[in-house]
Protein backbone atom coordinates (compact mmCIF):
# COMPACT_ATOMS: atom_id res chain seq x y z
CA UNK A 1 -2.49 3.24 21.65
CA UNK A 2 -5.49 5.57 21.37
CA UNK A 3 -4.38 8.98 19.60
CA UNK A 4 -6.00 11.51 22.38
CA UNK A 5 -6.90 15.30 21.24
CA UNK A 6 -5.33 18.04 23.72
CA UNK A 7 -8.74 20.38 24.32
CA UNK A 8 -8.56 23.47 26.95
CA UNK A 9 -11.03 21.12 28.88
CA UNK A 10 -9.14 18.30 28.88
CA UNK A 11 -7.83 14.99 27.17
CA UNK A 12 -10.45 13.64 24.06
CA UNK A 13 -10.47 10.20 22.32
CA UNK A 14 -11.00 10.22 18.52
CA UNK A 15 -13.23 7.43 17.02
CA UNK A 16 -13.22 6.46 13.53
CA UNK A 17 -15.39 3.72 11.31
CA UNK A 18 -14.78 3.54 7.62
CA UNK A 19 -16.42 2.48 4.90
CA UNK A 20 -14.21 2.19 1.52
CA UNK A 21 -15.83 1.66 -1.76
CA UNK A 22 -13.11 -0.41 -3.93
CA UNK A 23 -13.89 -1.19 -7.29
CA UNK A 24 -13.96 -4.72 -8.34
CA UNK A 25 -11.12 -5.88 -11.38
CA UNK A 26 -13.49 -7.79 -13.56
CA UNK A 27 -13.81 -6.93 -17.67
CA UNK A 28 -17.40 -5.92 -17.75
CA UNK A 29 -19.90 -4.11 -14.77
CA UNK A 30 -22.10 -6.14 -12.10
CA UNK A 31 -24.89 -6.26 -14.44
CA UNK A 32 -24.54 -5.14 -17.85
CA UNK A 33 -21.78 -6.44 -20.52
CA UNK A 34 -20.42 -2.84 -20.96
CA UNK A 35 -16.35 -2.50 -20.34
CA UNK A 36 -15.01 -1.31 -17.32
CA UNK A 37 -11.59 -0.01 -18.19
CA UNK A 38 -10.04 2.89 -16.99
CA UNK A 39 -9.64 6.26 -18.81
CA UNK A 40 -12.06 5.73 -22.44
CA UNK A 41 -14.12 8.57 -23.83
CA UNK A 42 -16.72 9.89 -21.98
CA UNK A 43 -20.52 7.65 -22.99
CA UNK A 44 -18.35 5.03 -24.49
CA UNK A 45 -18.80 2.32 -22.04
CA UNK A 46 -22.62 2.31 -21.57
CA UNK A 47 -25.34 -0.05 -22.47
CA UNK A 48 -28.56 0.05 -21.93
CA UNK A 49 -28.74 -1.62 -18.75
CA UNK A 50 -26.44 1.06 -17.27
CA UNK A 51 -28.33 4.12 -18.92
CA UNK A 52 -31.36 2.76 -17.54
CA UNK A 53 -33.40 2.44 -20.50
CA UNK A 54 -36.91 1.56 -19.93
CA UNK A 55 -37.38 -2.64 -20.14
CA UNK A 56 -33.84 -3.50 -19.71
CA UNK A 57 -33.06 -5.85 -16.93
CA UNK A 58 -30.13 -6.75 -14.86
CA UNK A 59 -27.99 -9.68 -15.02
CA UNK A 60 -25.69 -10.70 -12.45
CA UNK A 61 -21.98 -10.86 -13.37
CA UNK A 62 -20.78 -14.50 -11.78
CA UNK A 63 -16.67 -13.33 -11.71
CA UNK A 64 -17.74 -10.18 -9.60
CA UNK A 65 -19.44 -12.57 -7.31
CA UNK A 66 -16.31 -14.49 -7.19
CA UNK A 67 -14.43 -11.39 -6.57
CA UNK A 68 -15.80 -10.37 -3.69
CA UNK A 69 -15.75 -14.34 -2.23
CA UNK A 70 -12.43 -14.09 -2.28
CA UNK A 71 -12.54 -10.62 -1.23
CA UNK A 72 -14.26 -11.68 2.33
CA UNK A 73 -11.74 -14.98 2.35
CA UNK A 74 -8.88 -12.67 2.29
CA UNK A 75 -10.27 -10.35 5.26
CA UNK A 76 -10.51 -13.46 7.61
CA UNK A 77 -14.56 -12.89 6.99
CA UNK A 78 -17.69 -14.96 7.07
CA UNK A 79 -19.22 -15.71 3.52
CA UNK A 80 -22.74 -15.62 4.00
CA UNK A 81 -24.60 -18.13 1.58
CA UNK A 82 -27.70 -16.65 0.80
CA UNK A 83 -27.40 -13.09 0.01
CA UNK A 84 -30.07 -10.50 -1.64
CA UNK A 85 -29.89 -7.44 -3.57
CA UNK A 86 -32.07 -4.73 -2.50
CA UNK A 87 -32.62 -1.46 -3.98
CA UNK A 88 -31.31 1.99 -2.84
CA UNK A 89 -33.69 4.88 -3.83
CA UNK A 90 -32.33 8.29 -4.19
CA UNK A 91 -32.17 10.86 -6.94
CA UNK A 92 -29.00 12.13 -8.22
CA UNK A 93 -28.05 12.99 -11.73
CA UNK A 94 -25.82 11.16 -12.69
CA UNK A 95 -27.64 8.24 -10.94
CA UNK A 96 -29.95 6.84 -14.24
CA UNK A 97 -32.55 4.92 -12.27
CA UNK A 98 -33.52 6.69 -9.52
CA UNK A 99 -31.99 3.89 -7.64
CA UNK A 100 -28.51 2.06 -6.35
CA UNK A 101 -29.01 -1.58 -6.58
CA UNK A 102 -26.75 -2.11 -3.44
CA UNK A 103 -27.12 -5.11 -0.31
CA UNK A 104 -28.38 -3.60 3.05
CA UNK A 105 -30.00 -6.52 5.05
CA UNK A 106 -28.44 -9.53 3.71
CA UNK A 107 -24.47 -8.74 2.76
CA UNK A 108 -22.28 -11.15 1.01
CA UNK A 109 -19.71 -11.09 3.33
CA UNK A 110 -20.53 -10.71 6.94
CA UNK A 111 -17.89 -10.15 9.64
CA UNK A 112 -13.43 -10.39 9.70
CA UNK A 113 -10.75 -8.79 11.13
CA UNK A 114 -7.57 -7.17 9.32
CA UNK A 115 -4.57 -6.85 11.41
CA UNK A 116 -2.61 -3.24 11.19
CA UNK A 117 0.69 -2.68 12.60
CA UNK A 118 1.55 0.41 14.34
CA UNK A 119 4.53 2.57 15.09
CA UNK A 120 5.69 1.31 18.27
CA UNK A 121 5.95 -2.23 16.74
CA UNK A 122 2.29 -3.74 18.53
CA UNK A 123 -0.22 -4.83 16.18
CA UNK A 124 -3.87 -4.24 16.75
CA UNK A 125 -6.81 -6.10 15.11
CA UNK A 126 -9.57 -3.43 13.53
CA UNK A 127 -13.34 -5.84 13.07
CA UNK A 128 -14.82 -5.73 9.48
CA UNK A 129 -18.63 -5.58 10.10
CA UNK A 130 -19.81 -6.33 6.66
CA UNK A 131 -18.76 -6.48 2.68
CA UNK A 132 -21.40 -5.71 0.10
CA UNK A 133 -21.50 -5.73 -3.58
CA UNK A 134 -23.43 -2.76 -5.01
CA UNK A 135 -23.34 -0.54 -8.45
CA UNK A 136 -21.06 2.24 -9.14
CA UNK A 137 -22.42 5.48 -9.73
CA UNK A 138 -21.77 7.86 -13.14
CA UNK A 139 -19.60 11.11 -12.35
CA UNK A 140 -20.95 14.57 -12.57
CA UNK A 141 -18.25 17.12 -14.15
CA UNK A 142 -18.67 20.50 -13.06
CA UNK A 143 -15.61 21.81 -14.47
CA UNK A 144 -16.40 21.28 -18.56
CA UNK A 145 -18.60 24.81 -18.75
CA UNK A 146 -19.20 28.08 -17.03
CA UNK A 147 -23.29 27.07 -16.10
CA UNK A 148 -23.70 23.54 -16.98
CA UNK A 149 -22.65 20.27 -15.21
CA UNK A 150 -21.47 17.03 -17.16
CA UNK A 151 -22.75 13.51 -16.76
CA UNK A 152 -20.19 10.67 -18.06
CA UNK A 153 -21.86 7.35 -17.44
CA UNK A 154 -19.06 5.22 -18.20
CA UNK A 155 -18.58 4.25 -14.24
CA UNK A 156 -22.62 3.81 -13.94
CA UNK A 157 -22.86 0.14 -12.83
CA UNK A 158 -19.02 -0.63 -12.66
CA UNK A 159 -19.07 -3.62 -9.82
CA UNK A 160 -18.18 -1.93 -6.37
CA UNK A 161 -17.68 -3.56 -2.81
CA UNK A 162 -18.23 -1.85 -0.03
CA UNK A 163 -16.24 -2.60 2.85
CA UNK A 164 -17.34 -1.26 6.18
CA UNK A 165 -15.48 -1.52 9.76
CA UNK A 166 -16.03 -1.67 12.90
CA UNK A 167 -15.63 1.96 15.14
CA UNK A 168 -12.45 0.85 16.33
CA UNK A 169 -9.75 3.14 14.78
CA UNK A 170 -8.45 5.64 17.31
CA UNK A 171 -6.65 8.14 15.39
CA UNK A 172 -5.57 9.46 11.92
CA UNK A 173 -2.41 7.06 12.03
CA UNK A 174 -4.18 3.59 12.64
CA UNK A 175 -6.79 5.32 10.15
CA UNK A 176 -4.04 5.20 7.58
CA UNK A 177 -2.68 2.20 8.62
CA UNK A 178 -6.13 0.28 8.22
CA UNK A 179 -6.59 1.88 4.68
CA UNK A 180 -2.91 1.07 3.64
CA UNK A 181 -3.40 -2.44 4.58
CA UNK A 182 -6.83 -2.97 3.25
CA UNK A 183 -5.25 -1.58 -0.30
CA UNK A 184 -2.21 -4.36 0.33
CA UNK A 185 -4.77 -7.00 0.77
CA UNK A 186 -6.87 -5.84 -1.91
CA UNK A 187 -3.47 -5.72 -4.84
CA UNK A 188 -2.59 -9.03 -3.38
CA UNK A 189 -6.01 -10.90 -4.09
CA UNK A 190 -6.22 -9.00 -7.25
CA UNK A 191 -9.78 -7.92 -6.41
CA UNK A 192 -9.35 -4.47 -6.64
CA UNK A 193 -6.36 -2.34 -7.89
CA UNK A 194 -6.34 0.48 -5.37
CA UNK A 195 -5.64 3.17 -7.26
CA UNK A 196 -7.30 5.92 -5.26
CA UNK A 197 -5.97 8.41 -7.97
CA UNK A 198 -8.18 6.97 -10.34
CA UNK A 199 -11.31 6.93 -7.93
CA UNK A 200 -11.13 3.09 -8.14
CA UNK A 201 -10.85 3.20 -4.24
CA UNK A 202 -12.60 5.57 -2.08
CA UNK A 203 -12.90 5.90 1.37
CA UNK A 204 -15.70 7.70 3.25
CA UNK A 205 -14.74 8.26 7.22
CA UNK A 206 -16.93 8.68 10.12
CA UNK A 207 -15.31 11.12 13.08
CA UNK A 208 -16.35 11.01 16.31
CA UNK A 209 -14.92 12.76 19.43
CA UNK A 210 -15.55 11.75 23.30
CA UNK A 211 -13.92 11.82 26.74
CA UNK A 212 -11.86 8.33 26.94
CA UNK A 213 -14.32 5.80 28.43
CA UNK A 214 -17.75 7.77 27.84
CA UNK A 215 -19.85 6.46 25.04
CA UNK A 216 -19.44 7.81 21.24
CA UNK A 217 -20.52 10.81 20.61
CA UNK A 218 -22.21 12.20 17.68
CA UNK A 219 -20.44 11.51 14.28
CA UNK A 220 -19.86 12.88 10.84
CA UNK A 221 -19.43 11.50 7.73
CA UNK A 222 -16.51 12.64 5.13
CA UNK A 223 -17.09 11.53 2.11
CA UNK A 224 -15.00 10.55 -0.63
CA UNK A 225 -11.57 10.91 0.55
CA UNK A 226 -9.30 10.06 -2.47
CA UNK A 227 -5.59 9.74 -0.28
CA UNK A 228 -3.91 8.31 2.52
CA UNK A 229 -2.76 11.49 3.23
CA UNK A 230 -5.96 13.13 2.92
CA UNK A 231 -7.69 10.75 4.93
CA UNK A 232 -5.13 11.61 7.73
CA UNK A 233 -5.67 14.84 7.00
CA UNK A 234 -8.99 15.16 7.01
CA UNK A 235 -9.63 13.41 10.08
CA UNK A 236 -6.69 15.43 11.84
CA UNK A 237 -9.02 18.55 10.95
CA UNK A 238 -12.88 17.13 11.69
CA UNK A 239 -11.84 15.60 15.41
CA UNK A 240 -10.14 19.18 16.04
CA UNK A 241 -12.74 21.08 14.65
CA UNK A 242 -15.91 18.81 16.98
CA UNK A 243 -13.53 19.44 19.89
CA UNK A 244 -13.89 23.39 19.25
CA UNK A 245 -17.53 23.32 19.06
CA UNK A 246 -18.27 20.67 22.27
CA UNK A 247 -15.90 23.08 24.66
CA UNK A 248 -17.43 26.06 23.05
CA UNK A 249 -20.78 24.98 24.56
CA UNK A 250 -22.09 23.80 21.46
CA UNK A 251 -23.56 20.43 19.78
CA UNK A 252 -22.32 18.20 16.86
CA UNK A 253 -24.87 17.89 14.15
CA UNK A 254 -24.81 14.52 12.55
CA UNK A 255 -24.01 15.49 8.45
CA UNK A 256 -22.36 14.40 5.76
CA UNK A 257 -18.87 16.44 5.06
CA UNK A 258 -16.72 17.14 2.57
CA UNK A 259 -12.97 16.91 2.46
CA UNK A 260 -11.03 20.71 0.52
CA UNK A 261 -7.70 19.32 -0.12
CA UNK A 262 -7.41 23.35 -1.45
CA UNK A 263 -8.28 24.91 1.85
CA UNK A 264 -7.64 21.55 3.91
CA UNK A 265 -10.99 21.71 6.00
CA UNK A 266 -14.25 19.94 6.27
CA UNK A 267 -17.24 21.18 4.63
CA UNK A 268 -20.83 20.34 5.55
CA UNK A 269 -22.27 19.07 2.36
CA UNK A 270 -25.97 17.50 3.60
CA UNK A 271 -27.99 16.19 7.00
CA UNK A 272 -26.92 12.77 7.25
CA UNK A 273 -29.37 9.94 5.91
CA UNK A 274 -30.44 7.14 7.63
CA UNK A 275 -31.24 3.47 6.20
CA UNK A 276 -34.92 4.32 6.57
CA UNK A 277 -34.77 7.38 4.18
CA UNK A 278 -33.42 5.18 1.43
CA UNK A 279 -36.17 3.11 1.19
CA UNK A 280 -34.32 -0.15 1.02
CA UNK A 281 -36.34 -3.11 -0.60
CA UNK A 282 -35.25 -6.21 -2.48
CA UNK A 283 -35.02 -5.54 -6.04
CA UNK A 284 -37.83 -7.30 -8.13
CA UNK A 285 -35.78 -7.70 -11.04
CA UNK A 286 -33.15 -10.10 -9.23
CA UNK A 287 -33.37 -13.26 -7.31
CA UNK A 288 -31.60 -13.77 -4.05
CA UNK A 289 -27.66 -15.21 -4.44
CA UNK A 290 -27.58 -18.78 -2.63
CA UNK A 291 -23.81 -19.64 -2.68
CA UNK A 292 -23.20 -22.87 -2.48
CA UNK A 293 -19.85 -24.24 0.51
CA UNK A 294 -18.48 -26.66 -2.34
CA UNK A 295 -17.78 -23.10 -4.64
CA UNK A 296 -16.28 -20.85 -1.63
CA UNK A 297 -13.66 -23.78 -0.82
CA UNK A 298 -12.27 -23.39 -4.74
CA UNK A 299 -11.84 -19.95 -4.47
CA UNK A 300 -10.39 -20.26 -0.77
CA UNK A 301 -7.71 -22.77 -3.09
CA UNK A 302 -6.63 -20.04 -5.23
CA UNK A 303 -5.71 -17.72 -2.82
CA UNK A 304 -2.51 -16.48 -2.73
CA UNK A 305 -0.16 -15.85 0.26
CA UNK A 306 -1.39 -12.74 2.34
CA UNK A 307 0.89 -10.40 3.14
CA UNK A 308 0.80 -11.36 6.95
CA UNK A 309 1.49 -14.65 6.29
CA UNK A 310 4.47 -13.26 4.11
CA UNK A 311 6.04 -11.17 6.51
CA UNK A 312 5.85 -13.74 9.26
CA UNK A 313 7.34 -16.30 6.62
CA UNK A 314 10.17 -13.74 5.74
CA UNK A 315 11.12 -13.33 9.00
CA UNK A 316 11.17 -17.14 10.09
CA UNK A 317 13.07 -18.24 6.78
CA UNK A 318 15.40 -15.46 5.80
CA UNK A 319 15.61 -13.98 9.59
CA UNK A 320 14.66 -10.58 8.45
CA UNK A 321 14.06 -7.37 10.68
CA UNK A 322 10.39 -6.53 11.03
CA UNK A 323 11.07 -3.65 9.07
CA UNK A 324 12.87 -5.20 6.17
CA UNK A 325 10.18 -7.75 5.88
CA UNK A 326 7.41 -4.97 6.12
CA UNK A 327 8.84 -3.02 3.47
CA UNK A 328 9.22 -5.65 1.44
CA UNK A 329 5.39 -7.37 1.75
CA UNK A 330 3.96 -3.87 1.26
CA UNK A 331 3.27 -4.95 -2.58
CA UNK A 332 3.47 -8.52 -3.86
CA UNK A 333 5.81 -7.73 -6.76
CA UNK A 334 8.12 -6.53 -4.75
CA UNK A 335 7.95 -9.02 -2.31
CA UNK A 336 8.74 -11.34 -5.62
CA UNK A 337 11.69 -9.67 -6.93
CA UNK A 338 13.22 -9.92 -3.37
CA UNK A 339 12.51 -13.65 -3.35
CA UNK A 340 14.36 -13.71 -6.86
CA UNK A 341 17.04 -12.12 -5.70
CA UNK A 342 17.91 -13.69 -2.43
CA UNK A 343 17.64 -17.54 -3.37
CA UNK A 344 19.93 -19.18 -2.86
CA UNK A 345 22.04 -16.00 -1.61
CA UNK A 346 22.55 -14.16 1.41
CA UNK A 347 19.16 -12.89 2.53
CA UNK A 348 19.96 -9.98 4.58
CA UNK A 349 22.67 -8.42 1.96
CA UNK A 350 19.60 -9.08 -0.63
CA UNK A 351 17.10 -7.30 1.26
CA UNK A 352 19.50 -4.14 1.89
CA UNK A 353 20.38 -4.00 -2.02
CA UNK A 354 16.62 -3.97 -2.83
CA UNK A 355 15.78 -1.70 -0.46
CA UNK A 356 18.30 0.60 0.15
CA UNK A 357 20.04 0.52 -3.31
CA UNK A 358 17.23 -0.38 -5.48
CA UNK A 359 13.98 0.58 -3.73
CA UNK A 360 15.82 4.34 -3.01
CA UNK A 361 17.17 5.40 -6.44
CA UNK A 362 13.53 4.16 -7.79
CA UNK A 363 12.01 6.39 -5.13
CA UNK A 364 14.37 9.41 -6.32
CA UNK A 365 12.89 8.97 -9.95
CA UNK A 366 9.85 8.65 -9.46
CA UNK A 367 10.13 5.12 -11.10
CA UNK A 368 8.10 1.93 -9.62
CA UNK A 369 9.82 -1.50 -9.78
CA UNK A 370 7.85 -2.05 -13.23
CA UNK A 371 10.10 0.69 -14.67
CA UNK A 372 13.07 -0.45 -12.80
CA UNK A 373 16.14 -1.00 -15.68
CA UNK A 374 17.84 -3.79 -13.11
CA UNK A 375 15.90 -6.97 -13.10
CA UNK A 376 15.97 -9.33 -10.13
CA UNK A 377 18.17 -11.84 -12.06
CA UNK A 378 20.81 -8.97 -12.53
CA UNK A 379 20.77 -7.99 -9.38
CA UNK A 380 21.01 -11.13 -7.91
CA UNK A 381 24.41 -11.45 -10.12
CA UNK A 382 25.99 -8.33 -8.84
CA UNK A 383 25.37 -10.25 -5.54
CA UNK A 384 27.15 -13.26 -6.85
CA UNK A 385 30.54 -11.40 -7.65
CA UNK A 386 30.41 -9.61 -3.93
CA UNK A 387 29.89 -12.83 -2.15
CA UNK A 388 32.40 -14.54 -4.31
CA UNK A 389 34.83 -11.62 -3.42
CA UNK A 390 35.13 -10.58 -7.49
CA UNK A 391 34.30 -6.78 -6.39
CA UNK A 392 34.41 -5.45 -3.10
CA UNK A 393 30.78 -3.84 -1.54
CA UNK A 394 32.33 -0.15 -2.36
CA UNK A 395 33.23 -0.83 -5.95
CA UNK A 396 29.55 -3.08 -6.28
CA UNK A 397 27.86 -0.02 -5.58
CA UNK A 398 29.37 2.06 -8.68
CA UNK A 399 28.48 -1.08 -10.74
CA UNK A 400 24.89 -0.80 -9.72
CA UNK A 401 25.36 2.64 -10.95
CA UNK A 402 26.19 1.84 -14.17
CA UNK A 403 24.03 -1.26 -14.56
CA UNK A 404 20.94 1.31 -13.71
CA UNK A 405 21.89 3.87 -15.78
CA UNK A 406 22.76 1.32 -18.97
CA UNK A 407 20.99 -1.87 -18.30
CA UNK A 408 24.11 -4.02 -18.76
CA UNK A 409 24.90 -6.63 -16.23
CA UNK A 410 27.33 -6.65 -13.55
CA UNK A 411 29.78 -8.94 -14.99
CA UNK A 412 30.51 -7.51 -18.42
CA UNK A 413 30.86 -3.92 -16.49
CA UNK A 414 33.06 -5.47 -14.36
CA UNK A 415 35.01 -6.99 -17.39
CA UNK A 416 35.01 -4.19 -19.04
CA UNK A 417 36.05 -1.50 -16.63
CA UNK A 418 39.00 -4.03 -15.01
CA UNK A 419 36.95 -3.52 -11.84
CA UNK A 420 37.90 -6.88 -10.53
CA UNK A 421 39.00 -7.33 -7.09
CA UNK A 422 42.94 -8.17 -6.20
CA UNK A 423 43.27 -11.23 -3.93
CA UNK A 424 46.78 -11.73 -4.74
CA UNK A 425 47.85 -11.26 -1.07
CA UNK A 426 51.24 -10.89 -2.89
CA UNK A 427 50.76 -7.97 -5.08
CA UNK A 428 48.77 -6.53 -1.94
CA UNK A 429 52.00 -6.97 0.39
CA UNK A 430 53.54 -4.95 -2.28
CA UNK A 431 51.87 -1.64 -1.98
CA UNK A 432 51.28 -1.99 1.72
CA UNK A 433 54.93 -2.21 1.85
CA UNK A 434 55.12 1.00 -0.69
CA UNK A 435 52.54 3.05 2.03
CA UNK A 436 54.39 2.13 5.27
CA UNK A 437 57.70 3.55 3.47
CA UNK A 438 55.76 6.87 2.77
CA UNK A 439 54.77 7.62 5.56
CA UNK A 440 57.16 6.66 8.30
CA UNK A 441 55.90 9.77 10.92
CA UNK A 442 52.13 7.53 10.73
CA UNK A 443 53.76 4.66 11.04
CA UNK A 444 55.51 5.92 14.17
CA UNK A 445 52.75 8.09 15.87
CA UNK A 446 50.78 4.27 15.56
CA UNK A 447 52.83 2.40 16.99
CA UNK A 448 53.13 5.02 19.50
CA UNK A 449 49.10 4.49 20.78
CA UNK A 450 46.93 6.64 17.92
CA UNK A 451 45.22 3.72 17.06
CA UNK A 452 42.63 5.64 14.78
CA UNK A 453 45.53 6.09 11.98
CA UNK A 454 44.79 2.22 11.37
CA UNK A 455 42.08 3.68 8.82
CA UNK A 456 44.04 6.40 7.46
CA UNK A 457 46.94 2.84 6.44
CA UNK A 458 43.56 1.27 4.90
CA UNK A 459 42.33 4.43 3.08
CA UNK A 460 46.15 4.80 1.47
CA UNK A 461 46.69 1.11 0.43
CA UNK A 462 42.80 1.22 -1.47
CA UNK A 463 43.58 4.69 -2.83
CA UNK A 464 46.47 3.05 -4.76
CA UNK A 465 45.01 0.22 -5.88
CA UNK A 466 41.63 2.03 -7.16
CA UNK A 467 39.58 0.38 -4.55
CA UNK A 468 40.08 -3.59 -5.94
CA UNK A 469 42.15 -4.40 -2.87
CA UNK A 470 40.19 -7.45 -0.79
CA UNK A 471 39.22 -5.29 2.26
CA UNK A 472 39.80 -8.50 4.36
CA UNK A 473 43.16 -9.15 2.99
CA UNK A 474 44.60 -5.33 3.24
CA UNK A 475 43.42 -5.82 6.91
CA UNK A 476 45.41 -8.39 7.45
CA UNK A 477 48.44 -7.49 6.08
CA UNK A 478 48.46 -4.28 7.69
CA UNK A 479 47.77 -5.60 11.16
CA UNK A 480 50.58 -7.98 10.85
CA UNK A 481 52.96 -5.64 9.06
CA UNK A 482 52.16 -2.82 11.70
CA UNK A 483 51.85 -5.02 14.87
């Protein structure tokens, strides 16, 4: 369902394509030896390839090639076999050669689809026109001195694939859907960590505005945009701000923007380029990539399960809610530990302790399921003494407590603290007997029709026996006993 803009004129349609730039995981760049990990001094990750020292040539990194085969498998995407790398003139500083060696006519990966899910429960298929590998850039630092800029080259030629859809997001939330699930698939594959944080994902979104039905309109390009939320964000603001100008009378100019998370607005940065102004030609220095069918089917074998095919599979086999199964899938450890817990247990009261117990005191402190001082296995046996009616689910929850602030497991707290649950419908029968002699004006004023003092019975006979009463038993008794 197409997100429409309110105008004083009238009902407009937003239209968004995106291109993300996600940073292959491989050890070393696309075409140079030089280390690609995250966070090292600044100039301490560059040869001479990446520096662009004069005679130095290029050599094509196979494992980034297989990244972004599997990349294109994973996106439901064509995997063209002859591809060629062309090169992408434009000056920049902290660009060494003059030149991006990118693919323009002849892409790896030609056309998919991702699937995103929406809202209101419908999903809604968003086409992938195209996946190219290209070279990173270096990173100009502006903020190291008063009048001088920075260059740190340590990202110049990291391995980068550039993933570009189709115009068919309508909206900042399927925006943010799309780029939430094309992170997913990304962590799953392993092809790209998605940590936008660390600029090893980065989206650039083109905005467009129109009257439902009439064709696109004129668009602008944001580039950069680091967050989910400021891709929302940002887009929110551009479609608003086109809007403003086309009922004002005026025109959009098509640019390239900026996102201010400061002032949260757009800024024009440059007139947008066209192909034809970079000058695209195949680069000299390397020969085109001829992928042989035999090589694409290994990599299509070590793919692992995608986190549609999870969801639907968690559904089917466990009979979990859509929602429980989408939380779950939305990263693959998680969607592990779950699995850990819940064989050979009850799924359903698994996938409410992980998410609701687990997944929300995690949340609270800031901890991710790395961090998490309960394993799976642990969990799982607090599970074990609440379906074998050792501890009720009331008293299981303080255990949790103390196995996440301690790291001990449920049993020996339970051993320890004497937390185990009475069955003896004896001893029970006992103290119900004790709290229908205490209170005789209750016991009347039930009998007499206030059915509601049923719970107030319950409350009384757990209250004396420090919650380890069986729930089912106390029931019972009291029914009987009362009836």
């Amino acid at each position: 369902m197409a997100e429409l803009i309110k105008g004083e004129t009238g009902d407009w349609e937003i239209v968004i394509g995106m291109e993300v730039h996600a940073q292959v995981v491989a050890n070393s760049k696309l075409f140079s030896g030089a280390s690609t990990e995250f966070g090292a001094a600044p100039n301490s990750q560059v040869s001479l390839v990446d520096a662009a020292m004069p005679g130095m040539l290029p050599v094509l990194n196979e494992y980034c090639v297989e990244q972004a085969v599997r990349t294109g498998l994973g996106l439901n995407a064509e995997i063209m076999h002859h591809s060629v790398f062309e090169r992408k003139n434009y000056f920049y500083p902290d660009l060494p050669q003059g030149y991006q060696i990118s693919q323009y006519q002849h892409p790896i990966v030609g056309k998919g689809v991702i699937e995103i899910d929406l809202p209101d429960g419908t999903i809604k298929e968003i086409g992938i026109t195209r996946l190219h590998l290209e070279q990173d850039a270096g990173k100009s630092l502006h903020d190291q001195h008063p009048r001088k800029s920075f260059v740190d080259l340590n990202r110049s030629g990291c391995a980068l694939m550039e993933i570009v859809s189709e115009p068919d997001i309508r909206g900042p939330e399927e925006a943010t859907a799309y780029l939430s699930k094309l992170r997913m698939i990304l962590r799953y594959l392993g092809t790209c960590n998605g940590n936008m944080e660390e600029g090893s994902m980065r989206a650039d979104v083109n905005v467009s505005v129109r009257r439902p039905g009439e064709p696109l309109g004129t668009r602008c390009e944001i580039k950069n945009v680091n967050s989910v939320k400021a891709v929302q964000m940002a887009i929110d603001y551009e479609a608003r701000r086109q809007v403003e100008i086309i009922e004002d009378g005026g025109k959009i100019d098509q640019e390239t923007r900026l996102w201010d998370p400061a002032k949260g607005v757009t800024r024009s940065m440059r007139s947008k380029e066209e192909a034809h102004d970079y000058r695209y030609f195949p680069d000299p220095d390397l020969l085109p990539l001829d992928i042989k069918s035999e090589w694409i089917e290994e990599i299509r074998e070590t793919l692992p399960e995608l986190p549609d095919e999870k969801k639907k599979r968690f559904m089917a086999d466990y009979g979990l809610s859509l929602y429980d199964a989408t939380v779950l899938i939305a990263e693959r450890a998680r969607a592990d530990f779950f699995e850990t817990v819940a064989t050979g247990r009850d799924a359903k009261l698994a996938a409410n302790w992980v998410i609701n117990e687990l997944l929300g005191i995690l949340n609270k402190d800031g901890k991710t399921l790395a961090e998490s001082p309960v394993s799976a296995a642990q969990l799982g046996g607090l599970l074990d003494l609440i379906l074998d009616d050792t501890i009720s689910g009331k008293i299981a929850k303080d255990v949790f407590a103390e196995m996440y602030a301690s790291g001990k497991d449920a049993a020996d707290i339970v051993e320890e603290k004497g937390l185990k649950q009475v069955t003896d419908t004896g001893a029970i029968e006992k103290i119900v007997d004790e709290v229908i002699a205490e209170n005789p004006d209750n016991v009347a004023a039930y009998k007499g029709g206030k059915d509601k003092l049923f719970g107030f019975f319950v409350g009384q006979v757990m209250k004396k026996t420090q919650g380890k009463a069986n729930p089912a038993a106390v029931n019972a008794l009291l029914k009987t006993k009362l009836g």
